[in-house]
C-alpha atoms as a PDB file:
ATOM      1  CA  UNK A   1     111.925  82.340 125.909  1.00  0.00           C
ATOM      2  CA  UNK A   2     114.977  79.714 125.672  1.00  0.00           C
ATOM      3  CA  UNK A   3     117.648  79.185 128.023  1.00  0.00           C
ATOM      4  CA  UNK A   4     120.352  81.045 126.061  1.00  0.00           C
ATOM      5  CA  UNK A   5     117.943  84.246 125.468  1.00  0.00           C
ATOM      6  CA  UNK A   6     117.211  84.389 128.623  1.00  0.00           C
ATOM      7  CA  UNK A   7     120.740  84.094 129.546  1.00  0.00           C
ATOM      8  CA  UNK A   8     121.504  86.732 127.290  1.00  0.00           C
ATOM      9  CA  UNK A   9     118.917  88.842 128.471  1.00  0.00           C
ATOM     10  CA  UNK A  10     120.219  88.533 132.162  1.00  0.00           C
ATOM     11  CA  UNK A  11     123.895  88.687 131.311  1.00  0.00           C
ATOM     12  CA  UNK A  12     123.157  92.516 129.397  1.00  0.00           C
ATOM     13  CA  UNK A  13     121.315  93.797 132.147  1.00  0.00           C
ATOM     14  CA  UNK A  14     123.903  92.867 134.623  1.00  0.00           C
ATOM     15  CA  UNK A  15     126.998  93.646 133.090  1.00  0.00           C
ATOM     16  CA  UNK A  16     125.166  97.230 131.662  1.00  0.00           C
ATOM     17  CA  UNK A  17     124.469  97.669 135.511  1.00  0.00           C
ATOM     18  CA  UNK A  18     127.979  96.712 136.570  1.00  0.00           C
ATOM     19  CA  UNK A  19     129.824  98.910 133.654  1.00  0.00           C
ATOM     20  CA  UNK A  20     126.819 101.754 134.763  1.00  0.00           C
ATOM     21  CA  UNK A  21     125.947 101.640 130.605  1.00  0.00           C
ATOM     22  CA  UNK A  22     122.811 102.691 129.957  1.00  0.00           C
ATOM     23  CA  UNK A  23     120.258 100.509 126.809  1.00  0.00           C
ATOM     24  CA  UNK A  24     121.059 103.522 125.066  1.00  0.00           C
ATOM     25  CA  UNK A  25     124.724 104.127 125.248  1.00  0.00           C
ATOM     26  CA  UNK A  26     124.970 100.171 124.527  1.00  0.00           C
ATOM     27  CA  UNK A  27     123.020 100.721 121.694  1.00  0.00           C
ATOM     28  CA  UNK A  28     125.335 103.705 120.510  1.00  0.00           C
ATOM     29  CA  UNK A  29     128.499 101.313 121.669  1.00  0.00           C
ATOM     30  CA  UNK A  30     127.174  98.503 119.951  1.00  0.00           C
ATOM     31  CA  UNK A  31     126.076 100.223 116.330  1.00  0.00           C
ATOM     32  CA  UNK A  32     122.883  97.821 117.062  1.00  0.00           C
ATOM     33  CA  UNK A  33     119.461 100.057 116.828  1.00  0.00           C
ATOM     34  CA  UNK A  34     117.704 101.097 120.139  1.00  0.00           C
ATOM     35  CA  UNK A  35     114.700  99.159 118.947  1.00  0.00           C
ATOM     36  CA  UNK A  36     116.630  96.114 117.954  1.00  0.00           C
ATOM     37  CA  UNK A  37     118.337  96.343 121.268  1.00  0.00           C
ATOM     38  CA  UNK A  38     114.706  96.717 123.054  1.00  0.00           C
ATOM     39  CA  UNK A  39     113.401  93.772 121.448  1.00  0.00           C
ATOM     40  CA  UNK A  40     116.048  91.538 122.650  1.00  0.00           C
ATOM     41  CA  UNK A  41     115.897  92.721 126.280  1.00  0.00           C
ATOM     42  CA  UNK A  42     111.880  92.527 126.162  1.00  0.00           C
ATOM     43  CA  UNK A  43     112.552  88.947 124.420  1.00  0.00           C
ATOM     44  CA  UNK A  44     110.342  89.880 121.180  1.00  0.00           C
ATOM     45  CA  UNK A  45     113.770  89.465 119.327  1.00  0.00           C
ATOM     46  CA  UNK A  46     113.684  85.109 119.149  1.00  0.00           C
ATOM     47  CA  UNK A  47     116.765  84.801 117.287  1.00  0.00           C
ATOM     48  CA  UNK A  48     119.126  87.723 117.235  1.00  0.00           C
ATOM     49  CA  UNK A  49     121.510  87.893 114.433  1.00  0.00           C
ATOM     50  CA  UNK A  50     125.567  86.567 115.090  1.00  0.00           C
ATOM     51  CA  UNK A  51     126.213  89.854 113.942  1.00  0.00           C
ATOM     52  CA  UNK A  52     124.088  91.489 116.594  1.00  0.00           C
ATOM     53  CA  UNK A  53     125.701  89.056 119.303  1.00  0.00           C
ATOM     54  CA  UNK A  54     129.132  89.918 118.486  1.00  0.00           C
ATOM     55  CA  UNK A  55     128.269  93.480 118.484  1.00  0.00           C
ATOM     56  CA  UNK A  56     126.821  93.225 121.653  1.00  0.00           C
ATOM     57  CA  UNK A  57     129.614  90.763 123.265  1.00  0.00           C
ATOM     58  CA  UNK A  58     132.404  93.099 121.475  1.00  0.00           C
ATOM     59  CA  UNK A  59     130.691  96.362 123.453  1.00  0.00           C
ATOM     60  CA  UNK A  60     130.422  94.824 126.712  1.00  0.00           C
ATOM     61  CA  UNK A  61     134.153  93.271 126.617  1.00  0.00           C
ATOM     62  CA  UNK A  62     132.812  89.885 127.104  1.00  0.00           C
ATOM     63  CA  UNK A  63     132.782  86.550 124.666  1.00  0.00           C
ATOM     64  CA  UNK A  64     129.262  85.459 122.902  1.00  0.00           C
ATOM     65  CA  UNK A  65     129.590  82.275 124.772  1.00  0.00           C
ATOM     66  CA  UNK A  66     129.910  84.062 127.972  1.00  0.00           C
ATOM     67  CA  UNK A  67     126.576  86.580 126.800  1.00  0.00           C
ATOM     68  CA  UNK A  68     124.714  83.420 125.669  1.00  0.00           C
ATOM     69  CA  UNK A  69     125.165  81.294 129.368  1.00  0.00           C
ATOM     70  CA  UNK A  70     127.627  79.260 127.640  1.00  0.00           C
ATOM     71  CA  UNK A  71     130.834  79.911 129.080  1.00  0.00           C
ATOM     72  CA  UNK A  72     130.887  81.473 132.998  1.00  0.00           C
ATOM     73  CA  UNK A  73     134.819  82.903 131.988  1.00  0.00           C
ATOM     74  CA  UNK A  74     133.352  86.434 130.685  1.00  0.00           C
ATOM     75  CA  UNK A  75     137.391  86.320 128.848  1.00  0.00           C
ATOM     76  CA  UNK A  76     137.411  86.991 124.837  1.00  0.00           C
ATOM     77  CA  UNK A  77     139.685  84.378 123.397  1.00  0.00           C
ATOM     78  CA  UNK A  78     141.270  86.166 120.244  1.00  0.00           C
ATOM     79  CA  UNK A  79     142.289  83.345 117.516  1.00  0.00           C
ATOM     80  CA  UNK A  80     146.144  83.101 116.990  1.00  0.00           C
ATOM     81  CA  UNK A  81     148.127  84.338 114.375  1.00  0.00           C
ATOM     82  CA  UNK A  82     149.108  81.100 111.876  1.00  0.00           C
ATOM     83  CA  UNK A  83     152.623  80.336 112.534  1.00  0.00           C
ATOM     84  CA  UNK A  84     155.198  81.146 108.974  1.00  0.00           C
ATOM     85  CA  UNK A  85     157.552  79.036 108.014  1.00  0.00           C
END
């Protein structure tokens, strides 16, 4: 298992214990499938979709950066609007 599926791994089950959310209300959160969801936590699921991640990140309130180890600010940092004129 790498170092960011691992993290990701980790980072779910702690912030689904923290937020008391159950796999399966994550999975209903999420719109990701309980098995899909399974596979990632058992670490069958090598290479989860961006999709998925976002999904995931956007259900937990966290950034994919934070979910994937890469950021330790759990903070979603929303693009700004492009300036008229």
């Amino acid at each position: 298992m790498s170092d960011s599926l691992k993290a990701l791994v980790d980072t779910v089950q702690k912030l689904c214990l923290e937020k008391s959310i159950s796999i399966n209300k994550l999975a209903k959160l999420s719109g990701i499938t309980q098995s899909t969801l399974d596979s990632i936590l058992k670490g069958k699921s090598l290479n989860p979709t961006m999709t998925t991640l976002i999904c995931l990140a956007d259900a937990l309130g966290v950034s994919v950066d934070f979910l994937l180890g890469r950021s330790e600010s759990p903070k979603v940092h929303k693009p700004r609007k492009p300036q008229e004129g």
